[in-house]
N, C-alpha and C. Protein backbone atom coordinates (compact mmCIF):
# COMPACT_ATOMS: atom_id res chain seq x y z
N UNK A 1 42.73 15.42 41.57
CA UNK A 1 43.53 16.46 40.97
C UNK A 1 45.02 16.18 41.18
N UNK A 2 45.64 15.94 42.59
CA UNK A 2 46.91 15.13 42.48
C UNK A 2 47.29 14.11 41.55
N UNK A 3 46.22 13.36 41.04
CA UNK A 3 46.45 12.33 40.45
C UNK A 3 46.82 12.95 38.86
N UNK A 4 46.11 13.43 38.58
CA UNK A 4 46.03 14.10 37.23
C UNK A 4 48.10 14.72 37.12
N UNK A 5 48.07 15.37 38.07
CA UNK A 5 49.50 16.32 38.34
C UNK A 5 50.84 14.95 38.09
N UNK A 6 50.16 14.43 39.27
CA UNK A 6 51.16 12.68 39.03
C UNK A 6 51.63 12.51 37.54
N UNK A 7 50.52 12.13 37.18
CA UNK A 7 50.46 11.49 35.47
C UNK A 7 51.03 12.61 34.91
N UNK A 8 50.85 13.90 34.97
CA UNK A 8 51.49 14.98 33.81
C UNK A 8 52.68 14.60 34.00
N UNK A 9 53.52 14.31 34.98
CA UNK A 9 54.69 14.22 35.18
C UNK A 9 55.40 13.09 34.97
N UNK A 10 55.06 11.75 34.35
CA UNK A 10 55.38 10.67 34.33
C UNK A 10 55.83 11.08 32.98
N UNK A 11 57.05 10.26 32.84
CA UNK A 11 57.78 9.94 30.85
C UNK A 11 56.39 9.23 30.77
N UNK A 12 56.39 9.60 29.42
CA UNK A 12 55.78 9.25 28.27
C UNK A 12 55.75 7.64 28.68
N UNK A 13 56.76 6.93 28.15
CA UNK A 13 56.63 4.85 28.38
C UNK A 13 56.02 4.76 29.41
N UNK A 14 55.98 5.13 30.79
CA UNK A 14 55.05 4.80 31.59
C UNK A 14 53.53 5.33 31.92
N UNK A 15 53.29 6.40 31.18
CA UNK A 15 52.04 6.28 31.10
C UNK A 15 51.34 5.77 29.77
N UNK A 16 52.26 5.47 29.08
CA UNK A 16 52.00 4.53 27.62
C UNK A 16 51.71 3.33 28.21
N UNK A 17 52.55 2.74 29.35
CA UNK A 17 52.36 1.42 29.26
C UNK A 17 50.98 1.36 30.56
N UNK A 18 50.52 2.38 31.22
CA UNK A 18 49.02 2.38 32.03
C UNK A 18 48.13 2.58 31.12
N UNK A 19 48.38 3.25 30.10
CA UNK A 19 47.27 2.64 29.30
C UNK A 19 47.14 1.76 28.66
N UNK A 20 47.94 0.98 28.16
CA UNK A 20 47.56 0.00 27.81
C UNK A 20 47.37 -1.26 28.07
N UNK A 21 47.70 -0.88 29.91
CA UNK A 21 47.17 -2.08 30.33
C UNK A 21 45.75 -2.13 30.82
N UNK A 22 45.44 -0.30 31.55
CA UNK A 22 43.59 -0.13 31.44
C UNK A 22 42.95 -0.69 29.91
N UNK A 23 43.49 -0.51 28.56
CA UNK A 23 42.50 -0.55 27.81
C UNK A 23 42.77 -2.47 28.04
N UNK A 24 43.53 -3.06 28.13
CA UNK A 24 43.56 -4.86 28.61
C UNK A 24 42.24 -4.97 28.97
N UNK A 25 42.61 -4.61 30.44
CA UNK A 25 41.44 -4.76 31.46
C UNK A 25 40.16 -4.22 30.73
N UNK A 26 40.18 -3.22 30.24
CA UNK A 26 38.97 -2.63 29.81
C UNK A 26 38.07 -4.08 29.03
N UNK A 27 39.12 -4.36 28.46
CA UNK A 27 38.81 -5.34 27.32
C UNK A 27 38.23 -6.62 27.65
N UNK A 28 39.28 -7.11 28.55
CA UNK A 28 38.91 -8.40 29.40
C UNK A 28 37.43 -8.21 29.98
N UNK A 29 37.01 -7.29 30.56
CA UNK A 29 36.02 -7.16 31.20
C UNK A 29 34.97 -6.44 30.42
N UNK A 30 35.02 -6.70 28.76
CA UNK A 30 34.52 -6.63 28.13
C UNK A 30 33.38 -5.27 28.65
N UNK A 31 34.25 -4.21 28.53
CA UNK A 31 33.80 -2.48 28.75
C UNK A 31 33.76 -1.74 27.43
N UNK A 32 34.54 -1.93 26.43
CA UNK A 32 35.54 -1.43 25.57
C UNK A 32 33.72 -2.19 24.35
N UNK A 33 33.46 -1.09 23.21
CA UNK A 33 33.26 -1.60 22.48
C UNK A 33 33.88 -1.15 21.34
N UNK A 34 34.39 -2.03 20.77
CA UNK A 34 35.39 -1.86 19.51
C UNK A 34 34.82 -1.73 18.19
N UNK A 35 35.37 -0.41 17.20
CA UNK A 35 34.50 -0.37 15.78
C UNK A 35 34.33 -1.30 14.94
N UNK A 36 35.05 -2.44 14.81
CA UNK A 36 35.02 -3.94 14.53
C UNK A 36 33.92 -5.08 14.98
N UNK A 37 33.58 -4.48 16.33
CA UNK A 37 32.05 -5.35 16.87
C UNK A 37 30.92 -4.96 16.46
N UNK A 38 30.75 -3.60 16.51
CA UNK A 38 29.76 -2.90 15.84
C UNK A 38 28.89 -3.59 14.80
N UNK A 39 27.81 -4.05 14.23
CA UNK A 39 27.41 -4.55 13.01
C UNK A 39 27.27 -3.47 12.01
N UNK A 40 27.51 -3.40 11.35
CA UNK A 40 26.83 -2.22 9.71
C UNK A 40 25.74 -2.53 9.55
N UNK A 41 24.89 -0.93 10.07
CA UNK A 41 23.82 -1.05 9.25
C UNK A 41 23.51 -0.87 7.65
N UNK A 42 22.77 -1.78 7.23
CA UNK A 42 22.81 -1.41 5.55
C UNK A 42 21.80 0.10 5.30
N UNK A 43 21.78 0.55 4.32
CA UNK A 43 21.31 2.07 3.73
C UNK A 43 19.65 1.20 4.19
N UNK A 44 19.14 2.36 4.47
CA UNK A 44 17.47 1.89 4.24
C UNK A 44 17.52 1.15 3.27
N UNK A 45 16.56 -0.06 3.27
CA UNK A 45 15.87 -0.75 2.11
C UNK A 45 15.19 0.41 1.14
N UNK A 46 14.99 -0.26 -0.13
CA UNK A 46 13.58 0.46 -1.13
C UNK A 46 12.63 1.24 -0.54
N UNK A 47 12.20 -0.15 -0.21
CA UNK A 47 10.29 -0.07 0.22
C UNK A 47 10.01 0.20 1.85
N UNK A 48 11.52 0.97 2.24
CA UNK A 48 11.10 1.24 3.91
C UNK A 48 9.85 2.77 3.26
N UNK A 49 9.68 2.50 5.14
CA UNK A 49 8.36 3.35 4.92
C UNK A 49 8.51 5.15 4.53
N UNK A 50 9.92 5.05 5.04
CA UNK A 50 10.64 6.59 4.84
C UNK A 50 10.16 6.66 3.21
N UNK A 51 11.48 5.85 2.30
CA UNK A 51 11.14 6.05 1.62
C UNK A 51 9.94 5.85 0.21
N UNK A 52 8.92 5.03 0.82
CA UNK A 52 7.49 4.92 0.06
C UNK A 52 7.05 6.26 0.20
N UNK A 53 7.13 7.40 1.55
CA UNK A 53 6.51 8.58 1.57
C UNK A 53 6.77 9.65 1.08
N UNK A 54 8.52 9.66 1.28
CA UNK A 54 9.69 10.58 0.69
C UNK A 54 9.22 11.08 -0.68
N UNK A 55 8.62 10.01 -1.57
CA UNK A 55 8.06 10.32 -3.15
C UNK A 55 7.36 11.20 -3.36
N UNK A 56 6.30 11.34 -2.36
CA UNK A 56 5.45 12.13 -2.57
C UNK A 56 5.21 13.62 -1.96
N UNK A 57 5.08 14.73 -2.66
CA UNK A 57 5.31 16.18 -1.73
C UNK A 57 3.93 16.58 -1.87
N UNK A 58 3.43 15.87 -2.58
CA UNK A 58 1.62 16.32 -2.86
C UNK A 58 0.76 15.32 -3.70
N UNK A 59 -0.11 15.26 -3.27
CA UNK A 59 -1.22 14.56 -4.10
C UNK A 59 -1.83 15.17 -5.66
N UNK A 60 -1.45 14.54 -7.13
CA UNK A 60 -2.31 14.37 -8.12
C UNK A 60 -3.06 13.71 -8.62
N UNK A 61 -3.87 13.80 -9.68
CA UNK A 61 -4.57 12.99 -9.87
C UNK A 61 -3.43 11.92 -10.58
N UNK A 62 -2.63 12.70 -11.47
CA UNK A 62 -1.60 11.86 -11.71
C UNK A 62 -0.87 10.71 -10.87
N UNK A 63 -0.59 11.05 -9.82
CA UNK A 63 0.07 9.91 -8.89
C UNK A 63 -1.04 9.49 -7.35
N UNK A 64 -2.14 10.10 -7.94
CA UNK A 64 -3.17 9.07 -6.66
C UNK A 64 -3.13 7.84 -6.41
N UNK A 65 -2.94 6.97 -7.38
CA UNK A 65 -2.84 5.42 -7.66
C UNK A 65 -1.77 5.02 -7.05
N UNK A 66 -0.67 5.55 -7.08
CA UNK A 66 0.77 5.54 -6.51
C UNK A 66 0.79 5.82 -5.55
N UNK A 67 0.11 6.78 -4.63
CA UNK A 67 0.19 7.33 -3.26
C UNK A 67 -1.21 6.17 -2.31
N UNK A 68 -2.13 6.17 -2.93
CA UNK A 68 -2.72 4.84 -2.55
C UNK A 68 -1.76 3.47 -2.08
N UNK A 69 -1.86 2.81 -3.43
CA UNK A 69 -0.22 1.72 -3.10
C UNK A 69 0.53 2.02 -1.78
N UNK A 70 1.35 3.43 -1.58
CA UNK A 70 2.24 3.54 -1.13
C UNK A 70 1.17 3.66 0.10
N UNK A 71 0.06 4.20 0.81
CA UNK A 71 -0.72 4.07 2.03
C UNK A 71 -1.09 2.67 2.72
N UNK A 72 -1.19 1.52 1.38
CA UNK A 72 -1.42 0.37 1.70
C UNK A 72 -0.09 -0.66 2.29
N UNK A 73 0.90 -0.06 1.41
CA UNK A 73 2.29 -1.02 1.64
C UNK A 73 2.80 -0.40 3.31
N UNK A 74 2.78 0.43 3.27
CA UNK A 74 3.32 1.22 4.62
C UNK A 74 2.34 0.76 6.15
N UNK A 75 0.93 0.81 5.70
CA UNK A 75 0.44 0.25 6.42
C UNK A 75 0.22 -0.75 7.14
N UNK A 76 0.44 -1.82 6.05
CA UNK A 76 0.48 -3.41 5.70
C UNK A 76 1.82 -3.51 6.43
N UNK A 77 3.25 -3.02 5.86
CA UNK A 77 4.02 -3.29 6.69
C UNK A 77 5.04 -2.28 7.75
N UNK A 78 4.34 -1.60 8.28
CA UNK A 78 5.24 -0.87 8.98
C UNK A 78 4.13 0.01 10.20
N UNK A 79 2.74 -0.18 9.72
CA UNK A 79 1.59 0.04 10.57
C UNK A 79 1.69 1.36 11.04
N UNK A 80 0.82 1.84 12.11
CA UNK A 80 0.74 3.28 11.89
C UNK A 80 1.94 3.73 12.43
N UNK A 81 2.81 4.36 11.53
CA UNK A 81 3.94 5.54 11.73
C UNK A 81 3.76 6.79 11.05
N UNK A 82 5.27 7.42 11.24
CA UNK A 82 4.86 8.70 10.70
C UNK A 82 4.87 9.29 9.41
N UNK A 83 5.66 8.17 8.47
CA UNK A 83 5.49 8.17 7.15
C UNK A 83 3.84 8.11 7.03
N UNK A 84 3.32 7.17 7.06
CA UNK A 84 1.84 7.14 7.30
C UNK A 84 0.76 8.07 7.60
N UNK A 85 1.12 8.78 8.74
CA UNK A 85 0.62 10.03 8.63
C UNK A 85 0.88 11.29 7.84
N UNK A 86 2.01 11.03 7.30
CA UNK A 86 2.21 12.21 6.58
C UNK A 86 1.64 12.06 4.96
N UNK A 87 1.47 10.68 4.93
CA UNK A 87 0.88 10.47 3.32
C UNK A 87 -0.71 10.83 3.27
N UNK A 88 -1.61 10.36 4.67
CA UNK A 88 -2.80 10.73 5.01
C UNK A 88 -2.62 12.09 5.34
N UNK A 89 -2.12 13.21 5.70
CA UNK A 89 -2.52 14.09 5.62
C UNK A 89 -2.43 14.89 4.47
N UNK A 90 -1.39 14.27 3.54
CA UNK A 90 -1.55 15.10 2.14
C UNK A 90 -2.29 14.63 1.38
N UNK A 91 -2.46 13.36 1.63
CA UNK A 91 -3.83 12.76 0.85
C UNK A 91 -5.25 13.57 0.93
N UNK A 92 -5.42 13.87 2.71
CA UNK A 92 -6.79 14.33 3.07
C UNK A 92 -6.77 16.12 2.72
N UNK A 93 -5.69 16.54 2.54
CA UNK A 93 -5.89 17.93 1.62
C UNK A 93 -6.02 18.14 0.67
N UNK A 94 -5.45 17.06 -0.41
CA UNK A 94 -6.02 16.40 -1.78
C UNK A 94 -7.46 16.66 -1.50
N UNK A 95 -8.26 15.75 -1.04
CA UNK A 95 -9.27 15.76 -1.35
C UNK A 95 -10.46 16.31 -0.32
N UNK A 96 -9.81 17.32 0.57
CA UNK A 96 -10.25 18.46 1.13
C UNK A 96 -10.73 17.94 2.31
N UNK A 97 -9.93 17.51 2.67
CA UNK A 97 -10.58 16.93 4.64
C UNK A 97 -10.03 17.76 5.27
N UNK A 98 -8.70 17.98 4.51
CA UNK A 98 -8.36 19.50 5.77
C UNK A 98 -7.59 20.16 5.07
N UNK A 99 -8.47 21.61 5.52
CA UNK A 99 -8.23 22.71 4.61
C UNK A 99 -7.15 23.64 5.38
N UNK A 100 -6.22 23.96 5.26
CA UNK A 100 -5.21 24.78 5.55
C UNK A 100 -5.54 26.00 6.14
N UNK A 101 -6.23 26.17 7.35
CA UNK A 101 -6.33 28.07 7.37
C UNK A 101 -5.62 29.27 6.72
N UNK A 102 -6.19 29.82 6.64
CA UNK A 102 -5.65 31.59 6.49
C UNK A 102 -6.07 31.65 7.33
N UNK A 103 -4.97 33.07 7.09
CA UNK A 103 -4.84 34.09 8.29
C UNK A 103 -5.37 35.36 8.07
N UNK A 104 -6.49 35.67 8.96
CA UNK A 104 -7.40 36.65 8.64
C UNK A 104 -6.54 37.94 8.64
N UNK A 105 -6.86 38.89 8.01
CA UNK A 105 -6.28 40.28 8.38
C UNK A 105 -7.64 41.03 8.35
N UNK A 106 -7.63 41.63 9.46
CA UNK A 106 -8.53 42.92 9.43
C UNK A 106 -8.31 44.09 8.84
N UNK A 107 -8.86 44.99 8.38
CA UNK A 107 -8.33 46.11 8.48
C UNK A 107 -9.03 47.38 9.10
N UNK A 108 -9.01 48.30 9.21
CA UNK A 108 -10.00 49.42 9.70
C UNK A 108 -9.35 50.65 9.06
């Protein structure tokens, strides 16, 4: 906390010039990672598995053939994830492996 009090009180050039000799050092001793080192990631590919599943919000007969494909490619390359499961479970309500409960109401 003294230290802090110190520094409030220093002109400006000299605590301009402590920092920039910590960020040196920082540097030298390779601490510092700079937005320039960083690599760019590119946007998802096409055929990531996100988006092979993203397509689909439900199973038709219309796009069964398509949601097939898309169970095989995902599988084939990206093996079991959660795109994957999410295409098998709308698949298996398609064709009634699992049926959605209701919610009972009684009445009296």
């Amino acid at each position: 906390m003294v230290i802090k009090k110190i520094i409030q009180c220093l002109p400006d050039s000299i605590v301009d010039a402590v920092n920039a000799h910590s960020l040196a050092e920082l540097d030298r001793r390779k601490l510092i990672v700079w937005a320039e080192d960083v690599p760019v990631i590119e946007a998802m590919e096409e055929h990531s598995a996100y988006n092979l599943a993203a397509r689909f919000q439900k199973v038709t007969p219309e796009n069964m053939s398509e949601v097939l494909k898309a169970l095989a490619t995902i599988y084939t390359n990206y093996g079991n994830c959660l795109a994957l499961t999410y295409l098998m479970e709308i698949s298996a309500e398609y064709f009634g492996l699992i049926v959605e409960e209701e919610k009972c109401t009684t009445t009296t």
